[in-house]
C-alpha atoms as a PDB file:
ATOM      1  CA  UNK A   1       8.443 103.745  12.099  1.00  0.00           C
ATOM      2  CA  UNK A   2       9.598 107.028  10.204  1.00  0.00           C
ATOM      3  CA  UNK A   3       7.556 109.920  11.817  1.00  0.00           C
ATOM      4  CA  UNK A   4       5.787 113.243  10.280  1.00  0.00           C
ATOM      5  CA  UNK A   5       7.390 116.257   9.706  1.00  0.00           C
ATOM      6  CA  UNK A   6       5.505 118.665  12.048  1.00  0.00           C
ATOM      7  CA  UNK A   7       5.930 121.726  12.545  1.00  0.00           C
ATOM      8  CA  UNK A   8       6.156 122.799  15.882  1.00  0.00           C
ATOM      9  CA  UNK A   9       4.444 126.080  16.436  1.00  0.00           C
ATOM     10  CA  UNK A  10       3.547 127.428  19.845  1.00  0.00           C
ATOM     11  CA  UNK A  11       0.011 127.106  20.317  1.00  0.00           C
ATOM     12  CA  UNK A  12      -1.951 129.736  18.323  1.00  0.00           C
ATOM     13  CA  UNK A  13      -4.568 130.094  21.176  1.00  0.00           C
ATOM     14  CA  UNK A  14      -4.502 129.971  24.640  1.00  0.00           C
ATOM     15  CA  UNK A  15      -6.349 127.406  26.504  1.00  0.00           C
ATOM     16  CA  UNK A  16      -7.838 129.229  29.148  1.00  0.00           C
ATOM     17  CA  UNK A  17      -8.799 132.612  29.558  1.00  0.00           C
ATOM     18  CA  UNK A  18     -10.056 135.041  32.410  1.00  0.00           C
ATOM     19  CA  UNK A  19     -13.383 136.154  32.481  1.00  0.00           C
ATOM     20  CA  UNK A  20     -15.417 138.621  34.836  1.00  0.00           C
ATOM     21  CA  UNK A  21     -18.367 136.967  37.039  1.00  0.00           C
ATOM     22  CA  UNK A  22     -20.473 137.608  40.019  1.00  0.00           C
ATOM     23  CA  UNK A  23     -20.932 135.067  42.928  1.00  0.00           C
ATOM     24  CA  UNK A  24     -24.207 134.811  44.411  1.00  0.00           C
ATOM     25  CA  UNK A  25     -25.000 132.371  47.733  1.00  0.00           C
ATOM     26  CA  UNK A  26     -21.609 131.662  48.917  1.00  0.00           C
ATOM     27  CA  UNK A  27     -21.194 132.687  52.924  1.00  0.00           C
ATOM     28  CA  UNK A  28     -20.120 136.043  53.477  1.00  0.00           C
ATOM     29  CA  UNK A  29     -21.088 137.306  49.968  1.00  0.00           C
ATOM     30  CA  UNK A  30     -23.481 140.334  49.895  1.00  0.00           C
ATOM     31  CA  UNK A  31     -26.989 139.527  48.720  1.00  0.00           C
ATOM     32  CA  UNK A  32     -26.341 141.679  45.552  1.00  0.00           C
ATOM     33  CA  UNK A  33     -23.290 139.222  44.568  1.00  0.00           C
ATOM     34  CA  UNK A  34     -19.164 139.879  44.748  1.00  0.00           C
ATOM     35  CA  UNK A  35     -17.471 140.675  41.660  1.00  0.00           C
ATOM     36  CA  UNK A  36     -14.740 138.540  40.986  1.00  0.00           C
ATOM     37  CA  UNK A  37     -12.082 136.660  37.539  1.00  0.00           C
ATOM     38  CA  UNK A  38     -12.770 133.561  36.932  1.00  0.00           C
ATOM     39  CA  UNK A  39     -11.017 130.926  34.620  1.00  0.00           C
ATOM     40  CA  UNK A  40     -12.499 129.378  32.037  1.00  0.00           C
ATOM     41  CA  UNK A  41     -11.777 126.634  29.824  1.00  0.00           C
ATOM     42  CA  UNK A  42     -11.578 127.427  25.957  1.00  0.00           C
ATOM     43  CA  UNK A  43     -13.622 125.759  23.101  1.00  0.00           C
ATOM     44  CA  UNK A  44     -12.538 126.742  20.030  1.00  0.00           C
ATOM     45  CA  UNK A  45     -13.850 125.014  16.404  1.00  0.00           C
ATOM     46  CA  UNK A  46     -10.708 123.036  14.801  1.00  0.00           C
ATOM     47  CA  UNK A  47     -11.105 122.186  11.274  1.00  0.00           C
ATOM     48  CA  UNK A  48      -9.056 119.182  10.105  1.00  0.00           C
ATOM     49  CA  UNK A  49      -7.866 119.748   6.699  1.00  0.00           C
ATOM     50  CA  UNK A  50      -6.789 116.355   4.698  1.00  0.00           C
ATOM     51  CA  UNK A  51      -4.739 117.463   1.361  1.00  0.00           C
ATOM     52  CA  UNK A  52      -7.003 120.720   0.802  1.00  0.00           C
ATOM     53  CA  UNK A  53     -10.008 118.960   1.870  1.00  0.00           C
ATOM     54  CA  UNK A  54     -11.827 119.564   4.975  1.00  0.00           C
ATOM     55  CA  UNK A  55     -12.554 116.688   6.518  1.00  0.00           C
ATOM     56  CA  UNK A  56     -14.426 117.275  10.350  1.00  0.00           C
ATOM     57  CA  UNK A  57     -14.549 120.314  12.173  1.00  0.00           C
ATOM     58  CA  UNK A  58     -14.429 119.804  16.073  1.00  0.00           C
ATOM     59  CA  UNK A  59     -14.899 121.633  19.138  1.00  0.00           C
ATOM     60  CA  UNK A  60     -11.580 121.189  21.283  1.00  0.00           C
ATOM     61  CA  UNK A  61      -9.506 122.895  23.366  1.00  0.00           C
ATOM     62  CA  UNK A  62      -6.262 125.112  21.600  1.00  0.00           C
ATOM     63  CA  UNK A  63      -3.849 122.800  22.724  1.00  0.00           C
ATOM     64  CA  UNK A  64      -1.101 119.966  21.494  1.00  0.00           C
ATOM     65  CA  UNK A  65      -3.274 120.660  18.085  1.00  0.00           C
ATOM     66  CA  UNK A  66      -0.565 118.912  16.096  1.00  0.00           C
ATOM     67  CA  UNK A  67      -0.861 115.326  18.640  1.00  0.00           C
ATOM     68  CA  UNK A  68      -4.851 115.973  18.331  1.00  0.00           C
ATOM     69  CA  UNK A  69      -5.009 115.735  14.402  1.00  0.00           C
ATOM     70  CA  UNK A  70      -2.536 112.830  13.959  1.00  0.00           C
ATOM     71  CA  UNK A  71      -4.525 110.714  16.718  1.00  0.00           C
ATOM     72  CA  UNK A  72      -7.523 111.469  15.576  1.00  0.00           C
ATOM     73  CA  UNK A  73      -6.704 110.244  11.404  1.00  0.00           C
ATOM     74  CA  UNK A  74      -5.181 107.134  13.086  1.00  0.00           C
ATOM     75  CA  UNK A  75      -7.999 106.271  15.308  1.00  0.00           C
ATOM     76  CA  UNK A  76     -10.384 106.944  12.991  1.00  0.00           C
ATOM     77  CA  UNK A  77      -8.864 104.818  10.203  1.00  0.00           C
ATOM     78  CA  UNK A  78      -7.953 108.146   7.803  1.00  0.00           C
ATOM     79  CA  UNK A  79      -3.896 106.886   8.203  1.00  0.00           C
ATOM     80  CA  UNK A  80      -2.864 103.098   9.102  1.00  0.00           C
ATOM     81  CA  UNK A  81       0.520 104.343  10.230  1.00  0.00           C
ATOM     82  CA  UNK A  82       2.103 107.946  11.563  1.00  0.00           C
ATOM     83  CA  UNK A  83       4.059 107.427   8.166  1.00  0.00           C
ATOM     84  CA  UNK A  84       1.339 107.995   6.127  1.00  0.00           C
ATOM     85  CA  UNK A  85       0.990 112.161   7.344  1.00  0.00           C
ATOM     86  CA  UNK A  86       3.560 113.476   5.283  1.00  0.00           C
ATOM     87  CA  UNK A  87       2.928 117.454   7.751  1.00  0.00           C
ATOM     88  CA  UNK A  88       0.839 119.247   9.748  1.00  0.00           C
ATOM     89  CA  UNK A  89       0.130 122.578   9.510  1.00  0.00           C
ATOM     90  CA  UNK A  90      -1.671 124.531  12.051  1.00  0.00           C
ATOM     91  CA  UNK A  91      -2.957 128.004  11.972  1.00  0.00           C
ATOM     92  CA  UNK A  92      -5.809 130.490  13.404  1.00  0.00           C
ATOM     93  CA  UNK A  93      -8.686 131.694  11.698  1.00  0.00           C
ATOM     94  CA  UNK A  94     -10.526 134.911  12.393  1.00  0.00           C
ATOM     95  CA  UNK A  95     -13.800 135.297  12.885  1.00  0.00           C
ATOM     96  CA  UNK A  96     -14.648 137.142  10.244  1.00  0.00           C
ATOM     97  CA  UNK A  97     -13.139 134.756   7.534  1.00  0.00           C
ATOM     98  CA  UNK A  98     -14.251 131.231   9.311  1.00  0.00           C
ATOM     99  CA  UNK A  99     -18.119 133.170   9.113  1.00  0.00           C
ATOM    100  CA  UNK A 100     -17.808 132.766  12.910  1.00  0.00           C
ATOM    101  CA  UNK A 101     -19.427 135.261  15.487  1.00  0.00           C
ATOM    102  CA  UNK A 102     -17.360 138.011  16.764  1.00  0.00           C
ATOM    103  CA  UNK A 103     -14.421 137.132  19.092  1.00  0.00           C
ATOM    104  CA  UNK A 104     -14.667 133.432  18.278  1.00  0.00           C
ATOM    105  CA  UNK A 105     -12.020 132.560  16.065  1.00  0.00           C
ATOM    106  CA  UNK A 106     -11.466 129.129  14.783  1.00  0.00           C
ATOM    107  CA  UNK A 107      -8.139 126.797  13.897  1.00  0.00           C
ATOM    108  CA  UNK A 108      -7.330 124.955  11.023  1.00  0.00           C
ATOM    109  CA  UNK A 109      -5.081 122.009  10.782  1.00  0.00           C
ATOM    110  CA  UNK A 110      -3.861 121.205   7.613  1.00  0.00           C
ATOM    111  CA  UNK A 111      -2.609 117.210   7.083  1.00  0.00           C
ATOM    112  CA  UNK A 112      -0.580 116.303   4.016  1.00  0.00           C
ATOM    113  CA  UNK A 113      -1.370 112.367   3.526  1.00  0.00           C
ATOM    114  CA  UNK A 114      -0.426 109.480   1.290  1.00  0.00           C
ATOM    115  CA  UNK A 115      -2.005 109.312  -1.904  1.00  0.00           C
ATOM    116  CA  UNK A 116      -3.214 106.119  -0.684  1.00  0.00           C
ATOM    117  CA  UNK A 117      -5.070 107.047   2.611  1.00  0.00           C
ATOM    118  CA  UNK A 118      -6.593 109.923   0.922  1.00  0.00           C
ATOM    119  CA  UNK A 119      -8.161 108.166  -1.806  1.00  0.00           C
ATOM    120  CA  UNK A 120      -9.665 106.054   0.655  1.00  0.00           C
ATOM    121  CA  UNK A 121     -10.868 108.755   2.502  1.00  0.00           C
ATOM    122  CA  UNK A 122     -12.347 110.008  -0.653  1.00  0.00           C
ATOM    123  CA  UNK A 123     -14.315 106.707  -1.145  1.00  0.00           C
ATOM    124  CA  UNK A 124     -16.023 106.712   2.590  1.00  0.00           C
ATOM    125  CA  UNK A 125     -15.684 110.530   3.443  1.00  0.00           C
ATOM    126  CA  UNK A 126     -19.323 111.973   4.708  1.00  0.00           C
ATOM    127  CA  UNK A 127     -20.552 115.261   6.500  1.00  0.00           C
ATOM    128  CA  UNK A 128     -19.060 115.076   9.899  1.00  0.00           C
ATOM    129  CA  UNK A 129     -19.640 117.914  12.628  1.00  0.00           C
ATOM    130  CA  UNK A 130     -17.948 117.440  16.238  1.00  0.00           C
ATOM    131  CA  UNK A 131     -18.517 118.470  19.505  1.00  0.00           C
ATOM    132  CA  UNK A 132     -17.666 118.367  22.970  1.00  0.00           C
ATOM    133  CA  UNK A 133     -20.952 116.237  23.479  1.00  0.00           C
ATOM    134  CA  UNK A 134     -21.502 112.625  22.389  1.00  0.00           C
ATOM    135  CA  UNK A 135     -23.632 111.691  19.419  1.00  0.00           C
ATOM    136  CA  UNK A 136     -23.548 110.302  16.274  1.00  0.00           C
ATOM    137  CA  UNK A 137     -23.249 113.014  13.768  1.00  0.00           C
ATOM    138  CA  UNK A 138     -23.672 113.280   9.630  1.00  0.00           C
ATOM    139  CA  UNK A 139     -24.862 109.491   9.788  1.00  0.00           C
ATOM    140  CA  UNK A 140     -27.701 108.440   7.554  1.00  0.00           C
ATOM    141  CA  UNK A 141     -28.270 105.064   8.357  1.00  0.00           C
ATOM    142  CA  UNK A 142     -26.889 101.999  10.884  1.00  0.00           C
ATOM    143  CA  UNK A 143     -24.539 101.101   8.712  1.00  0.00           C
ATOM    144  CA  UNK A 144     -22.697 103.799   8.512  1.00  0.00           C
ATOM    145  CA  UNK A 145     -22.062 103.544  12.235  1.00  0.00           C
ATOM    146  CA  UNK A 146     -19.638 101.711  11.461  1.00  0.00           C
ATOM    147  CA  UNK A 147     -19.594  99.135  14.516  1.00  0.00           C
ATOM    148  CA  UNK A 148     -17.020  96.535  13.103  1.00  0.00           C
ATOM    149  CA  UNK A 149     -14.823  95.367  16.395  1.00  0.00           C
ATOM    150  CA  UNK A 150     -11.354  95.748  15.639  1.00  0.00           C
ATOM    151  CA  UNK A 151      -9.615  92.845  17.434  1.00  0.00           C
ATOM    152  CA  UNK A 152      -6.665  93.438  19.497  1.00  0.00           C
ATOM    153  CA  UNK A 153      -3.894  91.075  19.628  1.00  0.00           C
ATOM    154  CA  UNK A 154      -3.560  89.133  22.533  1.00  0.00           C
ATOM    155  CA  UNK A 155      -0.560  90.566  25.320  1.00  0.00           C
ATOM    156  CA  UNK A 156       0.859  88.370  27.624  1.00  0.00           C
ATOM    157  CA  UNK A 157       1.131  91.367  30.461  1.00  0.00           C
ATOM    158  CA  UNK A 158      -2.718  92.117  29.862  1.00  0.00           C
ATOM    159  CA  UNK A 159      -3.188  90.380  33.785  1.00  0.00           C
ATOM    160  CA  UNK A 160      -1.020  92.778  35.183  1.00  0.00           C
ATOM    161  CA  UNK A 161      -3.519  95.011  34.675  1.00  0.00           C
ATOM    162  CA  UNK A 162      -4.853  94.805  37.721  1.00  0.00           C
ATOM    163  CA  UNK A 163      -6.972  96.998  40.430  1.00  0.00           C
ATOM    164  CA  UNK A 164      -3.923  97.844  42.336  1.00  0.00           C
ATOM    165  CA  UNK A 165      -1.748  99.010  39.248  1.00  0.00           C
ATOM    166  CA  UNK A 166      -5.055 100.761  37.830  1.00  0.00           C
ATOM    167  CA  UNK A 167      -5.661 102.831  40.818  1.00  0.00           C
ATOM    168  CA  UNK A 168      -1.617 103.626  41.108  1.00  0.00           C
ATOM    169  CA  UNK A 169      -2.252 105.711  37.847  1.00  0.00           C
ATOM    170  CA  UNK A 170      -5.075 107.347  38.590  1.00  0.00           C
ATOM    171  CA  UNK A 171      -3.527 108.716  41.862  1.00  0.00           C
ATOM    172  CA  UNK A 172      -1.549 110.421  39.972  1.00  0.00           C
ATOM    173  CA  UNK A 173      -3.538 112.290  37.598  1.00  0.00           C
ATOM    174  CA  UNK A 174      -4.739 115.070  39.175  1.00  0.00           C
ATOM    175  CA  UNK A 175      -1.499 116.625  39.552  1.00  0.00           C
ATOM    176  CA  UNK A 176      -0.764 116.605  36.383  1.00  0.00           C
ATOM    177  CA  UNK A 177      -3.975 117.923  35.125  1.00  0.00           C
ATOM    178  CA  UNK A 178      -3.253 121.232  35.317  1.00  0.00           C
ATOM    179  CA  UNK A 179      -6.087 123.230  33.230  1.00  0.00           C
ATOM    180  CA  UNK A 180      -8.707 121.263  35.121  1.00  0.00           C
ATOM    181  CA  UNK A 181      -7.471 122.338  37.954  1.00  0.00           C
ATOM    182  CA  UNK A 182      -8.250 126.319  36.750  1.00  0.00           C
ATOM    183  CA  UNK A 183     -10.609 125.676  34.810  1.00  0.00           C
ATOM    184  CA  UNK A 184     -12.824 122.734  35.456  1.00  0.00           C
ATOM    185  CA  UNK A 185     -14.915 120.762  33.035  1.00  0.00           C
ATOM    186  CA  UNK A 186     -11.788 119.685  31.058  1.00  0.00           C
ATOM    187  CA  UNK A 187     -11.325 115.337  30.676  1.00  0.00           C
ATOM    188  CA  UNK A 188      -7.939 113.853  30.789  1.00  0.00           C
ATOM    189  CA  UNK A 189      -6.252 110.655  28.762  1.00  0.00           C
ATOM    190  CA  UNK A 190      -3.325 109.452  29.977  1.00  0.00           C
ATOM    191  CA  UNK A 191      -1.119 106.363  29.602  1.00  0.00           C
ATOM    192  CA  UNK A 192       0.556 104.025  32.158  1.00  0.00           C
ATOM    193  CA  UNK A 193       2.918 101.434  32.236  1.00  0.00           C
ATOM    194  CA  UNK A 194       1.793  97.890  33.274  1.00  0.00           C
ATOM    195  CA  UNK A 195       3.337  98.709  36.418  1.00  0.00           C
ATOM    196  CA  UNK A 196       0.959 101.686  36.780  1.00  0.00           C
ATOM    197  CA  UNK A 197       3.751 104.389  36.288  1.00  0.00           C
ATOM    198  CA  UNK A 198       2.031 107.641  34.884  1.00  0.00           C
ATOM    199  CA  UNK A 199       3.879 108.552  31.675  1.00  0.00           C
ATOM    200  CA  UNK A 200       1.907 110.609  30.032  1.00  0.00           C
ATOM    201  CA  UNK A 201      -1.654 113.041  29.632  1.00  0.00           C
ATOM    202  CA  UNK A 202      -3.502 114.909  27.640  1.00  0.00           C
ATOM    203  CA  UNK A 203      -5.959 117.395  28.465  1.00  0.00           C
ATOM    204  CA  UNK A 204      -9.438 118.796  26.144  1.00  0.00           C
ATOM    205  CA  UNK A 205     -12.669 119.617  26.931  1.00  0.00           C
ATOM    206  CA  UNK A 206     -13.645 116.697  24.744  1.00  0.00           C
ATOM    207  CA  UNK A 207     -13.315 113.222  25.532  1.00  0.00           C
ATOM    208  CA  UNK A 208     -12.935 112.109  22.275  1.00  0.00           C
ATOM    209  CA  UNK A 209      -9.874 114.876  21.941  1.00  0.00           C
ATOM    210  CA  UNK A 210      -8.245 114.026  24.520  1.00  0.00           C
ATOM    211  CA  UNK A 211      -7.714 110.772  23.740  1.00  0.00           C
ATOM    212  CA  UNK A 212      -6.424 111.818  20.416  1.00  0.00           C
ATOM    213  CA  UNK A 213      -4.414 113.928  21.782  1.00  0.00           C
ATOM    214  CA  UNK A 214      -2.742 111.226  23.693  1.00  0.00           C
ATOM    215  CA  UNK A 215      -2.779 108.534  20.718  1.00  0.00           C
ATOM    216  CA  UNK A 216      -1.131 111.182  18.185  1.00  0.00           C
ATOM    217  CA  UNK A 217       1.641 111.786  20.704  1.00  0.00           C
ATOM    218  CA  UNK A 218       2.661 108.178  21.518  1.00  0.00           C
ATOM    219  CA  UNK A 219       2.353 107.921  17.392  1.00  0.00           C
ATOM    220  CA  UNK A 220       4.668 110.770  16.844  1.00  0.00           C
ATOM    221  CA  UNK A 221       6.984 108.874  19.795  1.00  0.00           C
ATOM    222  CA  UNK A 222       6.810 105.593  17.562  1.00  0.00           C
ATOM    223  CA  UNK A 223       5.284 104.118  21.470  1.00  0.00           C
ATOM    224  CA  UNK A 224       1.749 102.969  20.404  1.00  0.00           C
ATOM    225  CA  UNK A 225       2.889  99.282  21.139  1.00  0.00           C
ATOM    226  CA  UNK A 226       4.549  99.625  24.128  1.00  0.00           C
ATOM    227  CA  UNK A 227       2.636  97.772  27.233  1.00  0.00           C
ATOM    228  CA  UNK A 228       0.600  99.638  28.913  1.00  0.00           C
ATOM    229  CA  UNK A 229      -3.068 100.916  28.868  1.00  0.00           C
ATOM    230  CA  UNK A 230      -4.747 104.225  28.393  1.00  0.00           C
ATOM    231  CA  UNK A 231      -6.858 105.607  31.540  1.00  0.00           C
ATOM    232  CA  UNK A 232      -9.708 108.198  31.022  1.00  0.00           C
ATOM    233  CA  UNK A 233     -11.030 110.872  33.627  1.00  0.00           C
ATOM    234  CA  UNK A 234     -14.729 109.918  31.830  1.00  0.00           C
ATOM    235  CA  UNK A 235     -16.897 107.398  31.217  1.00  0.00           C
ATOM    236  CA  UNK A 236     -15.927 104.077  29.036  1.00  0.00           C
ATOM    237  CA  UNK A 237     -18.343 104.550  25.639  1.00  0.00           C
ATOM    238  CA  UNK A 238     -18.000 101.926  22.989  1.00  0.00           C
ATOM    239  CA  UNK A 239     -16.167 104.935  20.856  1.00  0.00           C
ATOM    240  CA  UNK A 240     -13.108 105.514  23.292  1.00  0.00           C
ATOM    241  CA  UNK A 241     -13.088 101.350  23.017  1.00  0.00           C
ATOM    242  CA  UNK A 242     -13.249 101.394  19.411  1.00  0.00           C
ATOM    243  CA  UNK A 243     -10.475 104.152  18.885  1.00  0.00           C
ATOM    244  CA  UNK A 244      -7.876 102.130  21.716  1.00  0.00           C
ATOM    245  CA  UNK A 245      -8.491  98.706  20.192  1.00  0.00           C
ATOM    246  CA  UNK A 246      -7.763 100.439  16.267  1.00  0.00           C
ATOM    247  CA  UNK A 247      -4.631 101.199  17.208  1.00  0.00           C
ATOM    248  CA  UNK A 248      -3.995  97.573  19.420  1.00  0.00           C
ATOM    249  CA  UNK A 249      -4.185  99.146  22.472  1.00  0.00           C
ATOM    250  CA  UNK A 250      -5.220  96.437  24.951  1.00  0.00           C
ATOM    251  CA  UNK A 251      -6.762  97.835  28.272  1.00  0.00           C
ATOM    252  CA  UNK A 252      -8.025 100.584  29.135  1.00  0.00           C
ATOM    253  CA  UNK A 253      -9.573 102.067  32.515  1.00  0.00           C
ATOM    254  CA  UNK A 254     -12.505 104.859  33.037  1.00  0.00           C
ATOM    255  CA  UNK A 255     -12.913 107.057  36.194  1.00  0.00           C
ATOM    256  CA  UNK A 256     -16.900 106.849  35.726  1.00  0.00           C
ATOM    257  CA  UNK A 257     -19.001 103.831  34.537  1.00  0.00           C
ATOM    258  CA  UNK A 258     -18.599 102.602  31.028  1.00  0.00           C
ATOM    259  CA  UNK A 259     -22.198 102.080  28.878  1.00  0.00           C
ATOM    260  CA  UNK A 260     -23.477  98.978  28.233  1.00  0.00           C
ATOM    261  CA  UNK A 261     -22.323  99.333  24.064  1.00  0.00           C
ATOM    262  CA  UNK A 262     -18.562 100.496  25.574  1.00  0.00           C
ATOM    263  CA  UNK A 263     -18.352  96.835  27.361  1.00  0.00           C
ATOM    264  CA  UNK A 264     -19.992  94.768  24.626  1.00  0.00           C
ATOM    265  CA  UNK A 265     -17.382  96.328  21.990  1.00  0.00           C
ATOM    266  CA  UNK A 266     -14.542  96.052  24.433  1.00  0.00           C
ATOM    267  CA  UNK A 267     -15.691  92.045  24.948  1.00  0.00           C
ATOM    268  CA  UNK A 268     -15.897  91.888  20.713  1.00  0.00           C
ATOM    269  CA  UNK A 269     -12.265  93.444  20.426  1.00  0.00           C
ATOM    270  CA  UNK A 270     -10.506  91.082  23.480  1.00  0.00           C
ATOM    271  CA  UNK A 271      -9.332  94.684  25.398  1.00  0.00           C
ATOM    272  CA  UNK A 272      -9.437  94.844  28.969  1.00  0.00           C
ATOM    273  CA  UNK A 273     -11.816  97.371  30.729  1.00  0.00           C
ATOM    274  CA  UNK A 274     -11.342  98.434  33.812  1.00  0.00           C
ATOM    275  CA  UNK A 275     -14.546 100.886  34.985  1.00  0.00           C
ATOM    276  CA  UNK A 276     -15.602 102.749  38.223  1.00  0.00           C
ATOM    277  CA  UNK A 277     -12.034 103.218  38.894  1.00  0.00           C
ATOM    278  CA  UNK A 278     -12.295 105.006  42.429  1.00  0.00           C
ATOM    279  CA  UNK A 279     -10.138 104.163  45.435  1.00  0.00           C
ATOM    280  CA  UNK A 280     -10.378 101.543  46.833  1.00  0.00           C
ATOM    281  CA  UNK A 281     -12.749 100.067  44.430  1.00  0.00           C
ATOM    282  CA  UNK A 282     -12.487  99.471  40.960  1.00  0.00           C
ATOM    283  CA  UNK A 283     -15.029  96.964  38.297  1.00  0.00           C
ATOM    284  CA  UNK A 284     -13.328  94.620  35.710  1.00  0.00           C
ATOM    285  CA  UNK A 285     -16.279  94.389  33.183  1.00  0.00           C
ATOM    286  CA  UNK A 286     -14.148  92.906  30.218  1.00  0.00           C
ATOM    287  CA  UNK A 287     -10.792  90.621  31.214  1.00  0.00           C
ATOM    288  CA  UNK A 288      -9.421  90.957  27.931  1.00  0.00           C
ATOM    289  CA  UNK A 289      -8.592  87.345  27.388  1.00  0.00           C
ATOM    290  CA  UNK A 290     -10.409  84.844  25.132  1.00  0.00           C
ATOM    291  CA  UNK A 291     -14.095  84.597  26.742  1.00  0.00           C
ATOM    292  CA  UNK A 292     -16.624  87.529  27.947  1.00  0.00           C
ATOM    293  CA  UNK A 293     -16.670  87.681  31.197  1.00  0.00           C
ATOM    294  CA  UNK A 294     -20.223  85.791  31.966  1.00  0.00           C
ATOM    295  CA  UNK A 295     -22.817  88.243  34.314  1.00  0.00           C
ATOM    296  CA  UNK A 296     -21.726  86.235  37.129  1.00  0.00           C
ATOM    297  CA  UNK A 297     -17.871  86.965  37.078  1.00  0.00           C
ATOM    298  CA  UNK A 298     -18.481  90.022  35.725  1.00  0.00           C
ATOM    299  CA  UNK A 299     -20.261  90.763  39.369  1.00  0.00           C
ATOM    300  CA  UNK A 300     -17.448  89.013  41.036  1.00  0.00           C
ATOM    301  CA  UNK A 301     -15.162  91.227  39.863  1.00  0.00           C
ATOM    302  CA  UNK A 302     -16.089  93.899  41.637  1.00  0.00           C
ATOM    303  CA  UNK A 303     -13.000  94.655  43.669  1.00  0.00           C
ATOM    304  CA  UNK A 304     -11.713  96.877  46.566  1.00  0.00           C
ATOM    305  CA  UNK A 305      -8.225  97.398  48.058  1.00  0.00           C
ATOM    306  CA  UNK A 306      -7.770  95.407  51.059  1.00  0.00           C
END
């Protein structure tokens, strides 16, 4: 697969920043509070620009901006290959000219498509305004939720998926999550091998981000069909399901409990969903093979490390 010409610019804001706050309640602190710095994650407004045209503007953290855009167009259907983004462009914004308040600047990212995906985005492009929260946003009416499963091949490794090589990975995420680890209240994506070797993560203050983050760079890598499956440091909603299964990834595996929507679509797509992921237990709600797991196995499958 022939890749985009990116540019590579160092990120044009920084991801975390220092701010001045007073603790109150902790033992040994005066009554009046103790001035201290604390780190705080950034959330910055990125507008994704398609050929001139913007497109979505979403809250996310200054970071890997170039990864972000690509896996969000391909994940959202914009491109159907990394071949299809021509460039990307990315470049701050001040305040005053984005019609921002003072000392919040924005970013925009500026895609150069095919003439083919951006006619189509043309045809189905609405309103869309993102943030770090979950919601549908800019959608006037159920069908233009658009629900449609998007099948995933079947993968002959999809059993080695199991809770022993799921749990592997997510030992050893935290390391490797290193503005969390400032910051707080910043959710990982990350990708393992079938053997459960960490590869690689992405970190955002959204969700959604981060997992673009981490589809765009195994896009720009040409390693979006490589085995393996995608973990999350979040819950498992039916759009993280959706945007793995577009791009025929086959499992994926949430730190927190997945909603009731997230396992019906991953069931309707044939990807494998592990949930609850926390050591020594972990839930197998969808098996990825041909048949939903009935409410019976799916209780059964409830699982702990010997």
């Amino acid at each position: 697969m022939s890749q985009p010409d990116t540019d590579d610019p160092e990120d044009t804001l920084p991801p975390l920043s220092r701010h001045a706050v007073r603790v109150f309640g902790e033992r040994g602190v005066a009554p009046e509070g103790e001035l201290r710095d604390d780190t705080l994650a950034a959330e910055v407004p990125v507008a994704l620009v398609f050929n001139g045209v913007s497109h979505a503007v979403m809250m996310a953290t200054p970071q890997d901006l170039e990864a972000f855009a690509l896996g969000f167009a391909l994940s959202e259907g914009i491109l159907d290959t990394a071949s299809d983004c021509r460039g990307i462009d990315v470049r701050t914004v001040d305040a005053s000219d984005a019609g921002l308040p003072d000392g919040m600047p924005g970013i925009e990212v500026q895609l150069e498509i095919s003439t083919r995906s951006f006619e189509r985005l043309k045809d189905r492009r609405r309103s869309l305004a993102g943030r770090t929260g979950c919601g549908v946003c800019g959608v006037e009416s159920f069908a233009g939720l658009d629900l449609s499963p998007q099948p995933v091949p079947p993968r002959d490794w999809i059993e080695r998926i199991d809770l022993p090589t799921v749990l592997r990975a997510f030992a050893a995420m935290p390391p490797r999550q290193v503005f969390n680890a400032e910051a707080g209240a910043i959710h990982a994506a990350a990708w393992a091998t079938v053997d459960g070797e960490l590869t690689d993560l992405m970190e955002d203050v959204g969700r959604h981000n981060a997992l673009d983050k981490l589809l765009g760079r195994l896009a720009q890598a040409g390693r979006l069909q490589e085995p393996g499956f995608v973990l999350m440091s979040s819950r498992g909603s039916h759009e993280l399901v959706r945007k793995c299964a577009r791009l025929g990834i086959a499992a994926m595996a949430t730190i927190s409990a997945p909603t009731a929507m997230g396992v019906r679509m991953a069931e309707l797509c044939g990807l494998r969903f592990w949930g609850l992921c926390r050591a020594p237990r972990g839930v197998l709600y969808a098996d990825g093979l041909a048949a939903p797991l009935s409410s019976a196995s799916t209780a059964s499958a409830t699982a702990s490390m010997p």
